[in-house]
N, C-alpha and C. Protein backbone atom coordinates (compact mmCIF):
# COMPACT_ATOMS: atom_id res chain seq x y z
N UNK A 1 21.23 105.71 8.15
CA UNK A 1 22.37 105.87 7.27
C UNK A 1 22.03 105.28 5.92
N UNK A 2 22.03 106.35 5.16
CA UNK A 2 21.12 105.82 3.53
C UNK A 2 22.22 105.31 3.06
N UNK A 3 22.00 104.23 2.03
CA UNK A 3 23.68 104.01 1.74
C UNK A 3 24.52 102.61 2.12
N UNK A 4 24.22 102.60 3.06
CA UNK A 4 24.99 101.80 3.97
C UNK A 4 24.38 100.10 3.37
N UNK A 5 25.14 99.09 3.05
CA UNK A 5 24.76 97.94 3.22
C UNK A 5 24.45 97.12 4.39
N UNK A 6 23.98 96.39 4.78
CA UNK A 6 23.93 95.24 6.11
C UNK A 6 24.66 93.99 5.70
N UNK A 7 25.77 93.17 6.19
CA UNK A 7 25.95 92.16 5.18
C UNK A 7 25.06 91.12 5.98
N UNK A 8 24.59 90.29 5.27
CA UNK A 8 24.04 89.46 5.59
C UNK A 8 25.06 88.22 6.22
N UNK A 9 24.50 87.84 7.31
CA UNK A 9 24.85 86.94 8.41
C UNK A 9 24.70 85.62 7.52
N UNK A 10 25.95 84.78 7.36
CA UNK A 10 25.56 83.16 6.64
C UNK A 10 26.46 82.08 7.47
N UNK A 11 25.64 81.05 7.89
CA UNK A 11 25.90 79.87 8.55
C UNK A 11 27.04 79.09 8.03
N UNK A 12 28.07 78.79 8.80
CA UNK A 12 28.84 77.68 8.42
C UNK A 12 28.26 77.10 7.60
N UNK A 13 28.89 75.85 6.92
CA UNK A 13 28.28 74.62 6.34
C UNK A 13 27.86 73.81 7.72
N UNK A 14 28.56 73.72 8.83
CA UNK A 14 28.83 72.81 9.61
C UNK A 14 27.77 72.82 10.19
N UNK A 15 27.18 74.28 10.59
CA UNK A 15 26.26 74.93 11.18
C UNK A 15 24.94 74.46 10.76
N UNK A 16 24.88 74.22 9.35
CA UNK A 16 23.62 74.43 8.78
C UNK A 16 22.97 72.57 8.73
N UNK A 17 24.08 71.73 8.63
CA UNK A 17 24.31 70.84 8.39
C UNK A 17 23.75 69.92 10.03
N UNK A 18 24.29 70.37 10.85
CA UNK A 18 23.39 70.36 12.28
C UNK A 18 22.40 70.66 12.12
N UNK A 19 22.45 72.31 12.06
CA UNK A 19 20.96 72.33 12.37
C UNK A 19 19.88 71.53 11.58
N UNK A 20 19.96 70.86 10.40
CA UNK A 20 19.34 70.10 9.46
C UNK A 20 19.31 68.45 10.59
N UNK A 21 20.24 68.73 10.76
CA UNK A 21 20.12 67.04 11.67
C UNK A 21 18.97 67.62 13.21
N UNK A 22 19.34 67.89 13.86
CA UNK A 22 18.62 68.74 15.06
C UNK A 22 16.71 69.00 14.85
N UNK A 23 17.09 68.99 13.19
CA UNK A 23 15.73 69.37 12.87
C UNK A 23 14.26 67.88 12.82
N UNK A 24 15.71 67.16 12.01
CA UNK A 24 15.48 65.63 12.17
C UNK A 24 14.70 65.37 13.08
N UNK A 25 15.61 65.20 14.28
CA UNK A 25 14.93 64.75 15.47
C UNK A 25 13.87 65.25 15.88
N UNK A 26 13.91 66.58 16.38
CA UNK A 26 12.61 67.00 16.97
C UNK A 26 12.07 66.69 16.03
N UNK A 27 11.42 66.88 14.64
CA UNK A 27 10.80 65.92 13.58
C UNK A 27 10.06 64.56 14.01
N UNK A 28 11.32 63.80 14.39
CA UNK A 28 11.27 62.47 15.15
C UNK A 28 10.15 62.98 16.28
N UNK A 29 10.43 63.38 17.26
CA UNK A 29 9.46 62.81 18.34
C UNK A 29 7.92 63.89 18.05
N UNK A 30 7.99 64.61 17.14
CA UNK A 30 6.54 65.47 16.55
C UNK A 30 5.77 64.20 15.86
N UNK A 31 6.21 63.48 14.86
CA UNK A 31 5.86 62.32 14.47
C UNK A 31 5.71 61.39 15.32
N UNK A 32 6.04 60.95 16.03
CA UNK A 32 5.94 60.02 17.34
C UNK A 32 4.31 60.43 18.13
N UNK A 33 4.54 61.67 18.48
CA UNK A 33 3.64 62.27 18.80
C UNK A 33 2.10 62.12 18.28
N UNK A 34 2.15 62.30 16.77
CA UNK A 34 1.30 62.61 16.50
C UNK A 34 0.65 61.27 16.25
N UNK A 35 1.52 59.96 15.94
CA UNK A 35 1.25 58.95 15.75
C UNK A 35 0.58 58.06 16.55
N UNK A 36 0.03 58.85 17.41
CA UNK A 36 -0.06 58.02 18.98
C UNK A 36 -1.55 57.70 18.93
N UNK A 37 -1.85 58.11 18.29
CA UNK A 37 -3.45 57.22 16.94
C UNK A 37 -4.13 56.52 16.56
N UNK A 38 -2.69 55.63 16.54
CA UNK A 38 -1.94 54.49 15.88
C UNK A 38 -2.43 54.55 14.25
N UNK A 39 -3.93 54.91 14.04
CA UNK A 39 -3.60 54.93 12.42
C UNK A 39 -3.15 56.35 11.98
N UNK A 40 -3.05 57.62 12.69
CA UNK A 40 -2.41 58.25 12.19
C UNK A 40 -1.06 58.18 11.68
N UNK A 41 0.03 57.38 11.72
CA UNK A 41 1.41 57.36 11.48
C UNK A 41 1.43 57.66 10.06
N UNK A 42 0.51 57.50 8.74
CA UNK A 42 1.09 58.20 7.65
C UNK A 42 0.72 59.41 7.30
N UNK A 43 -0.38 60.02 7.86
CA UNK A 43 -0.15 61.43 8.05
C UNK A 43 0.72 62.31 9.00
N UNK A 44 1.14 61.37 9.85
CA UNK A 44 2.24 61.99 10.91
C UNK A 44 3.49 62.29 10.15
N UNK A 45 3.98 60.80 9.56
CA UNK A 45 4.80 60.81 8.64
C UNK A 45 4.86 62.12 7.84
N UNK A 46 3.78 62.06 6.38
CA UNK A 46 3.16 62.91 5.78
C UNK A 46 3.78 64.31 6.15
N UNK A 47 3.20 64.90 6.91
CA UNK A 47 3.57 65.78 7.78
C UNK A 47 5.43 66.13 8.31
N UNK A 48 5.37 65.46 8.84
CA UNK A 48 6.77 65.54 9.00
C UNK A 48 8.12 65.88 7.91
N UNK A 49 7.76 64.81 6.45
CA UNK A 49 8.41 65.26 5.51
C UNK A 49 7.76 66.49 5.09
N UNK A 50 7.17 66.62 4.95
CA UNK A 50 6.40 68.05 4.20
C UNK A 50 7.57 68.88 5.58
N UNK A 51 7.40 68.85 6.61
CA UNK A 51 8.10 70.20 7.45
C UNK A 51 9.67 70.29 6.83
N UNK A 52 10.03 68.41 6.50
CA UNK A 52 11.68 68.41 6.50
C UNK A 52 12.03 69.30 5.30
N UNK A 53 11.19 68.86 3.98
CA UNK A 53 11.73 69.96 3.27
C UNK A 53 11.48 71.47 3.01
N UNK A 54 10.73 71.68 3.65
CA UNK A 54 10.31 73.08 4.00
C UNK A 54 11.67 73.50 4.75
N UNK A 55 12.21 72.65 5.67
CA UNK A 55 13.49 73.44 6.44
C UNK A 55 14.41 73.06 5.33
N UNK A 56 14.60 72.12 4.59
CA UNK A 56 15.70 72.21 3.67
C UNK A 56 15.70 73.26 2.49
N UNK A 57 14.26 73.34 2.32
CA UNK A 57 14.84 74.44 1.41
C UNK A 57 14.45 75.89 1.18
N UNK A 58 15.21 75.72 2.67
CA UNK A 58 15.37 77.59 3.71
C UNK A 58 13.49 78.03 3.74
N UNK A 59 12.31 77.28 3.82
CA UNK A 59 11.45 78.46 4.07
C UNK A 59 10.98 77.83 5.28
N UNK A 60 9.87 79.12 5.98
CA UNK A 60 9.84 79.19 7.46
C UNK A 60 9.27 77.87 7.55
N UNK A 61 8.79 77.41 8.77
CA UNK A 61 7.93 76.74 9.63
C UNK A 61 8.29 76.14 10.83
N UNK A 62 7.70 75.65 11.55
CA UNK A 62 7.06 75.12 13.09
C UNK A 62 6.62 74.32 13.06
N UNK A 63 6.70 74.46 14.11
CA UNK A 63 5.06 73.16 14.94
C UNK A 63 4.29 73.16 14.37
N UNK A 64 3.59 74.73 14.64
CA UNK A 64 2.54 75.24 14.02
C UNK A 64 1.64 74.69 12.46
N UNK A 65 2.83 74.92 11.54
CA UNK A 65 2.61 73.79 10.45
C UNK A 65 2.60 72.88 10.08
N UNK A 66 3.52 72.31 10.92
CA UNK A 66 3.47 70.78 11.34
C UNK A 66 2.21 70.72 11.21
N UNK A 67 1.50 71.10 12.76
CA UNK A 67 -0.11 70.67 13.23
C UNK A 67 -1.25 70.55 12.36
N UNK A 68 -0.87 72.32 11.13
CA UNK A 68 -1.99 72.09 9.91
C UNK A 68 -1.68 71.11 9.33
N UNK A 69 -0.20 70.64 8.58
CA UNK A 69 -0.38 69.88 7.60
C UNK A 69 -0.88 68.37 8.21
N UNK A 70 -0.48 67.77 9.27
CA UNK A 70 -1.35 67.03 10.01
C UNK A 70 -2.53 67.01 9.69
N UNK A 71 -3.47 67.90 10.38
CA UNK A 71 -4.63 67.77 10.70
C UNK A 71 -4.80 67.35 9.21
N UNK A 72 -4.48 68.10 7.60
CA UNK A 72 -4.82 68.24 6.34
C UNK A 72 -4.90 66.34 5.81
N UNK A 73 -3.81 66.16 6.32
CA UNK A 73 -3.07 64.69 6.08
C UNK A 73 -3.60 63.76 6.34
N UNK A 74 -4.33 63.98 7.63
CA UNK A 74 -4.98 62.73 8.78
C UNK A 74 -6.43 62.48 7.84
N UNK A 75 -7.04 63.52 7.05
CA UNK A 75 -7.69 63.10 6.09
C UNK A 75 -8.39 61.85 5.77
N UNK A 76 -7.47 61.83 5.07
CA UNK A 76 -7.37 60.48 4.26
C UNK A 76 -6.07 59.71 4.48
N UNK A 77 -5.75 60.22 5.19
CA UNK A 77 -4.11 58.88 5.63
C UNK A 77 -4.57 58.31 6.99
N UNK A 78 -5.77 58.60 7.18
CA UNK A 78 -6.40 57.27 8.32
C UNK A 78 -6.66 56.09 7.89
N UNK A 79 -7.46 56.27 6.60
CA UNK A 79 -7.22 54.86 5.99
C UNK A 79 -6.13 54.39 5.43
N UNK A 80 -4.92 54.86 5.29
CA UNK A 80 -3.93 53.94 4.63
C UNK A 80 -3.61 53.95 6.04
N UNK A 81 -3.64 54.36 7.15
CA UNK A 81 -3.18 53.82 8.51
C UNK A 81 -3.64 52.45 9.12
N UNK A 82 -5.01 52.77 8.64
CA UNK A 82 -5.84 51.88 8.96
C UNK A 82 -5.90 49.79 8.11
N UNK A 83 -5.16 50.60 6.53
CA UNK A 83 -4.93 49.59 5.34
C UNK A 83 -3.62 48.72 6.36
N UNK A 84 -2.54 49.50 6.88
CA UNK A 84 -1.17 49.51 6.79
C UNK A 84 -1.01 48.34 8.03
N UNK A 85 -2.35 48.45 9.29
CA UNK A 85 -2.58 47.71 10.47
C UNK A 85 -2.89 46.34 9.98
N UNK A 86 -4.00 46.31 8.94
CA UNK A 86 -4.31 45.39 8.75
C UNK A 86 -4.09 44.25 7.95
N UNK A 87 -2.50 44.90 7.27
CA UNK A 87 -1.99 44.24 6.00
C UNK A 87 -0.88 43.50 7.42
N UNK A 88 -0.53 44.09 8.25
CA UNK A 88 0.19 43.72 9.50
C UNK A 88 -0.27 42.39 10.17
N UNK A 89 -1.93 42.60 10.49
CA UNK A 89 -2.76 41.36 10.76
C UNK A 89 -2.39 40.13 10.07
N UNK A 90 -2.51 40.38 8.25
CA UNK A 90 -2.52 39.11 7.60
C UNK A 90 -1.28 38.38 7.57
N UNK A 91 -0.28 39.83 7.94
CA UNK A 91 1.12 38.85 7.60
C UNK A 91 1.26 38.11 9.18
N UNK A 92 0.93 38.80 10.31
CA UNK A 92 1.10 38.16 11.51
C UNK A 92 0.22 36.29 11.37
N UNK A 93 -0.85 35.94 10.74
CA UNK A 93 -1.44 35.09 10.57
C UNK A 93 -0.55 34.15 9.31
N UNK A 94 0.23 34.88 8.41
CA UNK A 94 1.37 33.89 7.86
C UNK A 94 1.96 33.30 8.52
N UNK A 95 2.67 34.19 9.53
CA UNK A 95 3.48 33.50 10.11
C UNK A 95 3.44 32.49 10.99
N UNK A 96 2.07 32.86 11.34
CA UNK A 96 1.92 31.89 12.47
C UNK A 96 1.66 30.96 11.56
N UNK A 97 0.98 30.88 10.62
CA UNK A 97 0.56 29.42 9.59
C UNK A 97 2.07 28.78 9.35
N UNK A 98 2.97 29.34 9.63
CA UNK A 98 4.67 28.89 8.59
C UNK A 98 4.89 28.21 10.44
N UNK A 99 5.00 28.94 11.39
CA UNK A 99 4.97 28.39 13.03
C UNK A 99 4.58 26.76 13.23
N UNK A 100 3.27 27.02 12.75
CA UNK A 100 2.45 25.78 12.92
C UNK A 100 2.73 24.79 12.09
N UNK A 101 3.43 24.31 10.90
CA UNK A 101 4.22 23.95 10.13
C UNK A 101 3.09 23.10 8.87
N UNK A 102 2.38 23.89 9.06
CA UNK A 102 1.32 23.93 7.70
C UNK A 102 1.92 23.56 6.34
N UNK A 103 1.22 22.58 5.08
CA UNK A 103 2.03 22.38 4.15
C UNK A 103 2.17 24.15 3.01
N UNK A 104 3.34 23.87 3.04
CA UNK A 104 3.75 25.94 2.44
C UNK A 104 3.64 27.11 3.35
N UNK A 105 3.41 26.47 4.28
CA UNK A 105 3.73 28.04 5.56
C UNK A 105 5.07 28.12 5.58
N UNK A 106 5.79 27.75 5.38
CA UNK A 106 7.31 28.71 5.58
C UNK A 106 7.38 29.71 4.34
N UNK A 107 7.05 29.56 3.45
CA UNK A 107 6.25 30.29 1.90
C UNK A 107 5.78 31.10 1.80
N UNK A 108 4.47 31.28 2.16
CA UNK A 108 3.28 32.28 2.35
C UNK A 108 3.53 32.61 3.57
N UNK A 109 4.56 32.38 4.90
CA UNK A 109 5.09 33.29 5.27
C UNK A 109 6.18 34.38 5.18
N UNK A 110 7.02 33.42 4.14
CA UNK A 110 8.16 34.62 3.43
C UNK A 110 7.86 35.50 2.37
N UNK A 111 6.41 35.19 1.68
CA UNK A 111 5.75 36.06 0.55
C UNK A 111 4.62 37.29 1.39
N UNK A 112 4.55 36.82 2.35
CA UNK A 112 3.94 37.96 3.29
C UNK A 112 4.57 38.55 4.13
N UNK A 113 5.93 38.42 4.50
CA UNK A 113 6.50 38.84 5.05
C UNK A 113 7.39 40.24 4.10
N UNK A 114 7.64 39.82 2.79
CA UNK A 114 8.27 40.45 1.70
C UNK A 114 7.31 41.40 1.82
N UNK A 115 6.10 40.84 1.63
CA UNK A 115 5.15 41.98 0.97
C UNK A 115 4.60 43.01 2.08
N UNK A 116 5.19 42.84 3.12
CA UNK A 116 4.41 43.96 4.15
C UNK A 116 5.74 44.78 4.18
N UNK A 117 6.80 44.35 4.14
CA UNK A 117 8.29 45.12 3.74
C UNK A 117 7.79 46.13 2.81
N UNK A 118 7.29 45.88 1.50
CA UNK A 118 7.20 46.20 0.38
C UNK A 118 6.28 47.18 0.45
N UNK A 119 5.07 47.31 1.44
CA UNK A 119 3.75 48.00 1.70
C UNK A 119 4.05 49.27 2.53
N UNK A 120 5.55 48.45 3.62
CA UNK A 120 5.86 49.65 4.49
C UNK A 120 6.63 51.02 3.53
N UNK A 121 7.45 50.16 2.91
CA UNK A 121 8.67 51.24 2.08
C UNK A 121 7.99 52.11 0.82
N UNK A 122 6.39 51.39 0.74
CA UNK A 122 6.03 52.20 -0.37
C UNK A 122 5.04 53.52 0.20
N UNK A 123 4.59 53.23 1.45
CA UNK A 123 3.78 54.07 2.56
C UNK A 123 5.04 54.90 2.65
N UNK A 124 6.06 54.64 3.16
CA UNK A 124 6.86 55.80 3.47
C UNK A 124 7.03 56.68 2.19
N UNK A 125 7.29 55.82 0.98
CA UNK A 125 7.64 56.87 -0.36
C UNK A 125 6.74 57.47 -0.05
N UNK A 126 5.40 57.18 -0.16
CA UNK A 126 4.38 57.82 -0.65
C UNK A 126 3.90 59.54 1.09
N UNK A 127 4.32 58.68 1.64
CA UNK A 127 4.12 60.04 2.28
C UNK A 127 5.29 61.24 2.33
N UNK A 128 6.50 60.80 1.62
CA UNK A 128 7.39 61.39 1.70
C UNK A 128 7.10 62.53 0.83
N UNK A 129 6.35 62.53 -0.41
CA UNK A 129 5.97 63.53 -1.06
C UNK A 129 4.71 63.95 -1.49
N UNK A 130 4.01 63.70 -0.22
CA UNK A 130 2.80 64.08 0.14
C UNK A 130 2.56 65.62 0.50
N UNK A 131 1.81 66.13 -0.55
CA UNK A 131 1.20 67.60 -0.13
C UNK A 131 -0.29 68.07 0.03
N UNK A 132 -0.70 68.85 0.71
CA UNK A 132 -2.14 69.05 0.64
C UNK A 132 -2.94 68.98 -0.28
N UNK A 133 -4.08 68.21 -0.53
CA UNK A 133 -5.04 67.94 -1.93
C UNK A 133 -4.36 66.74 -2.42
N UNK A 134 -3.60 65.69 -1.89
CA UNK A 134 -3.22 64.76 -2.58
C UNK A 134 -4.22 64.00 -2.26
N UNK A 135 -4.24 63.12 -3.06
CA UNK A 135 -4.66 61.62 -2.89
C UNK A 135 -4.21 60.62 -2.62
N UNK A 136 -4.76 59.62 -0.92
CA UNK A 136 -3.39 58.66 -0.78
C UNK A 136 -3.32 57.78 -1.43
N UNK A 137 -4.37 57.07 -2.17
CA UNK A 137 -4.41 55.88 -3.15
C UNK A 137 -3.52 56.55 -4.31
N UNK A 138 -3.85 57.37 -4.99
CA UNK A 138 -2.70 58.01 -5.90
C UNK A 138 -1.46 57.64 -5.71
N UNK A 139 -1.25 58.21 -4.47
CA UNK A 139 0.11 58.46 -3.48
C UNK A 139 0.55 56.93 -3.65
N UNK A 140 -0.13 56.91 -3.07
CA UNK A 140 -0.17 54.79 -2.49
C UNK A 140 0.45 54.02 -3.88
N UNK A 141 -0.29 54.56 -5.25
CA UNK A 141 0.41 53.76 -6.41
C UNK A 141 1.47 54.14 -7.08
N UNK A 142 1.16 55.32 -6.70
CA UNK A 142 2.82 55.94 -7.69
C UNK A 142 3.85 55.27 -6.64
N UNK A 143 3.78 55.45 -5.41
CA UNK A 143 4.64 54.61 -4.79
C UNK A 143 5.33 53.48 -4.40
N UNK A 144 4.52 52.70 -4.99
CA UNK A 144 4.13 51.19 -5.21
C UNK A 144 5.44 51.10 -6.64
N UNK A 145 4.86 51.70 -7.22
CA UNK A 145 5.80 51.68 -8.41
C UNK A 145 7.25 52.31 -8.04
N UNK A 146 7.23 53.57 -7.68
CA UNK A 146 8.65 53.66 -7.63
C UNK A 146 9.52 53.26 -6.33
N UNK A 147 8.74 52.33 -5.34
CA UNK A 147 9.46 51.14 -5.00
C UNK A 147 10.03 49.67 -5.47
N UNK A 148 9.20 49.67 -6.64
CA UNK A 148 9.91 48.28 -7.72
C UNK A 148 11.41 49.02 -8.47
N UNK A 149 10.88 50.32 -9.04
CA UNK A 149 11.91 50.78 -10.30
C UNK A 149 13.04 51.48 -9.21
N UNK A 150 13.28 51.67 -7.82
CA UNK A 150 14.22 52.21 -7.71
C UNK A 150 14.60 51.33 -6.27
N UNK A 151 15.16 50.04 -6.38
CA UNK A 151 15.40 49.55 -5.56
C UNK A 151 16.55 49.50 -4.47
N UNK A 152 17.45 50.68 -5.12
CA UNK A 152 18.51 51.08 -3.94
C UNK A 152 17.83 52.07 -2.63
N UNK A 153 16.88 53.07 -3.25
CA UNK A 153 16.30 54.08 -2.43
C UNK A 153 15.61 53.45 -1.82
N UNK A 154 14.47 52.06 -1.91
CA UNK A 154 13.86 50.82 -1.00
C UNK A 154 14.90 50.63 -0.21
N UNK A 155 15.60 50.09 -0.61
CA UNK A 155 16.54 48.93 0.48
C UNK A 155 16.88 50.23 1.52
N UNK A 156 17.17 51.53 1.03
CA UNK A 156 17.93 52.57 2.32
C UNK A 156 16.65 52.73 2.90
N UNK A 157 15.66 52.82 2.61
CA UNK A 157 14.26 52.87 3.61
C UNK A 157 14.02 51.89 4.35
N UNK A 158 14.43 50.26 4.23
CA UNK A 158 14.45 49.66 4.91
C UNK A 158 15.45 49.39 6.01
N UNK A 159 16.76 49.86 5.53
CA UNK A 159 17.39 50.16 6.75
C UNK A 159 17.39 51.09 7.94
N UNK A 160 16.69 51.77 7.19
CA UNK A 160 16.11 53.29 8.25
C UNK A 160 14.81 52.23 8.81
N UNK A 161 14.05 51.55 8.61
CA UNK A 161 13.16 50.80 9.27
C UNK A 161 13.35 50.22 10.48
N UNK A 162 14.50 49.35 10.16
CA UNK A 162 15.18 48.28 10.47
C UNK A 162 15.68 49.15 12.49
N UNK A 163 16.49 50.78 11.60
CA UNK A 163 17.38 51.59 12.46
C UNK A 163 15.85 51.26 13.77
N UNK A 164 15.03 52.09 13.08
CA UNK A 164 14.11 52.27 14.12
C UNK A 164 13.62 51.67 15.21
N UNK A 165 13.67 50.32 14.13
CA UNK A 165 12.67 48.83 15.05
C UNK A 165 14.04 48.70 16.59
N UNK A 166 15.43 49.00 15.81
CA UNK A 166 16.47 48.35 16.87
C UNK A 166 16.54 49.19 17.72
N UNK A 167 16.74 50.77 17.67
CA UNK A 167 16.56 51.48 18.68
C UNK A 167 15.54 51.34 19.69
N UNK A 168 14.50 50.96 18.89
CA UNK A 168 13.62 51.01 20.04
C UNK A 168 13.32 49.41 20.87
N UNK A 169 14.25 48.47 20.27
CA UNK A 169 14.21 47.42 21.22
C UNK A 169 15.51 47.68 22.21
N UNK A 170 16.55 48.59 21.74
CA UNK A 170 17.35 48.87 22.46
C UNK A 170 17.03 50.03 24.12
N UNK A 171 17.16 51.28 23.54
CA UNK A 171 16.36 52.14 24.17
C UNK A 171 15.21 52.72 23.27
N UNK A 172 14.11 52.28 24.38
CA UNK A 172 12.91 52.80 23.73
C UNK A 172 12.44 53.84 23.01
N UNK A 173 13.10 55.07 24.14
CA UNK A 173 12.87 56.79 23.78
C UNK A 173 13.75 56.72 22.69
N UNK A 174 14.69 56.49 22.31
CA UNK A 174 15.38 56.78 20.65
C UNK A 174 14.35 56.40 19.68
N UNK A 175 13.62 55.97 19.50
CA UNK A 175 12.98 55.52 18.21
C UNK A 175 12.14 56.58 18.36
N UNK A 176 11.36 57.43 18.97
CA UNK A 176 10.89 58.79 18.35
C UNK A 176 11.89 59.81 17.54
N UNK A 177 13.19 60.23 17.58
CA UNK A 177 14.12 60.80 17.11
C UNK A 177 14.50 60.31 15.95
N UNK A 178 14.91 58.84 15.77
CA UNK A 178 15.10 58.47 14.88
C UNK A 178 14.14 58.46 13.85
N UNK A 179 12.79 58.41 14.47
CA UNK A 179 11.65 58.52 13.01
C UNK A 179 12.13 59.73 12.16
N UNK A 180 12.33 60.49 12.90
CA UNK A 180 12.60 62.07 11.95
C UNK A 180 13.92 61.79 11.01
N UNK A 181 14.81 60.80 11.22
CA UNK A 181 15.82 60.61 10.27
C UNK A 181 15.45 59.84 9.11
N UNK A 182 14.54 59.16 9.58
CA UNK A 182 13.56 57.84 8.69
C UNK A 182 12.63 59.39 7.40
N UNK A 183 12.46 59.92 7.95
CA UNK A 183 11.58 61.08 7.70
C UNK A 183 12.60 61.87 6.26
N UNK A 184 13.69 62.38 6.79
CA UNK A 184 14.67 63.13 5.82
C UNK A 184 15.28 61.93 4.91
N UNK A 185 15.33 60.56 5.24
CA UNK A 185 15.98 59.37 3.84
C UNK A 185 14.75 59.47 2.57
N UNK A 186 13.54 59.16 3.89
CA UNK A 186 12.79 59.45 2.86
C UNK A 186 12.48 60.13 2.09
N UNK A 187 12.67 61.55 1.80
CA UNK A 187 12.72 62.65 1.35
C UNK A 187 13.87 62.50 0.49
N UNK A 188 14.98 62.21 1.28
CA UNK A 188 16.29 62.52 0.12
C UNK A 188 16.04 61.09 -0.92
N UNK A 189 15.65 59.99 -0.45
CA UNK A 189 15.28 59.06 -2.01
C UNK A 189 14.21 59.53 -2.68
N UNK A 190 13.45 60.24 -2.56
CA UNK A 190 12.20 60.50 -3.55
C UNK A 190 12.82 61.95 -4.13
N UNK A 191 13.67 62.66 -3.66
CA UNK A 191 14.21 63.95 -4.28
C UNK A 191 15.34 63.31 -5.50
N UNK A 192 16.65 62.44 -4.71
CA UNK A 192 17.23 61.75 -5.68
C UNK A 192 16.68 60.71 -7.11
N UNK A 193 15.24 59.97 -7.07
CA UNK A 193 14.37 59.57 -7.98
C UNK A 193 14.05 60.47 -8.33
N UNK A 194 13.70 61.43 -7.87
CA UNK A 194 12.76 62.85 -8.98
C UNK A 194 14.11 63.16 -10.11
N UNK A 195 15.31 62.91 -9.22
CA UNK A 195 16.33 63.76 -9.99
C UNK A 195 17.13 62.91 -11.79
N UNK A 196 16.44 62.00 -11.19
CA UNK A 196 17.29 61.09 -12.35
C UNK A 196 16.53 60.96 -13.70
C-alpha cells in the first residue's frame, strides 16, 4: 500500500526511564564480570560507560560491544588497574603506620586516605569518558583535574562508592548491579561538567 504511513511506535517516558535503569544493572554485573582480573576494573568500567551512553543516546549495542570495547580498553587500563592496586597498598601501610601510633600516623593516614578517595573518583571520571584510541594517562590527568574543579560531581561519585562498598558488605550479589549505577553517575557528572 504506496502511500500509507507506519506511525512509529514511542515509549512512555516511564518506559524508557526503566529501561535506562534495567540497563544499569545488567551494566553492573557485565562490569563485575569483566573485572574479575582484578586489574581490569578500569577498562571494565571504561567499557561499561562507553555501552551506558550508547543506550542513552538511542544507538544500538550489546554485550557484544561491550566485549570489543573491553578487550580495546584492557589495553592500557591494565596499568591504571594495576597503578590503582598499588596506590591501595600504600594507603593500607598508612594506616597501619596511624594503628601503630607512630609520631604523625593519624596524618599520613588521613592524607592517604584522602588521596586514594581522590585517585578512585578521578579513575572513575576518567573512565567515564573513555573512548577507543584514548590515552589513560591523558585520561588519568584531565581527570585529576576535573575532580578538583568540580567538586559536587566528586562527592556524588563518592557516594556511589560508598553505595557499592555497603551493598556489598550488606548483600554481596548487589554490588555487581550497583556498579552499573556507579557507571551511569559517572557519565551523568562528566556529561553535566562538559555542559557547563
Amino acid at each position: 500500500m504506496a502511500g500509507v504511513r507506519v506511525k512509529a511506535h514511542k515509549e512512555s517516558v516511564f518506559a524508557e526511564r526503566f529501561g535506562v535503569f534495567a540497563e544499569c544493572l545488567l551494566t553492573g554485573v557485565w562490569i563485575a564480570v569483566a573485572s574479575l582480573g582484578v586489574v581490569t576494573f578500569p577498562a571494565a568500567f571504561a567499557a561499561g560507560a562507553r555501552h551506558l551512553r550508547r543506550r542513552t543516546g538511542h544507538e544500538g549495542g550489546g554485550w557484544r560491544e561491550f566485549a570489543r570495547d573491553f578487550r580495546t580498553a584492557v589495553r592500557g587500563g591494565w596499568a591504571a588497574g594495576l597503578a590503582g592496586w598499588l596506590a591501595a597498598g600504600l594507603v593500607r601501610v598508612d594506616v597501619q603506620a596511624a594503628r601503630a601510633g607512630l609520631p604523625g600516623g593519624p596524618f599520613v593516614g588521613a592524607v592517604g586516605l584522602f588521596a586514594l578517595i581522590g585517585l578512585v573518583v578521578a579513575g572513575l571520571r576518567a573512565a567515564a569518558v573513555w573512548e577507543p584510541g584514548a590515552v589513560w594517562r591523558v585520561l588519568l590527568a584531565e581527570a585529576g583535574r576535573r575532580t578538583v574543579l568540580d567538586p559536587a560531581g566528586s562527592f556524588l561519585l563518592v557516594g556511589g562508592v560508598v553505595l557499592v562498598v555497603c551493598s556489598a558488605l550488606l548483600i554481596a550479589p548487589l554490588a555487581a548491579p550497583v556498579l552499573g549505577a556507579v557507571a551511569a553517575a559517572a557519565v551523568a557528572v562528566e556529561e553535566r561538567y562538559r555542559r557547563r
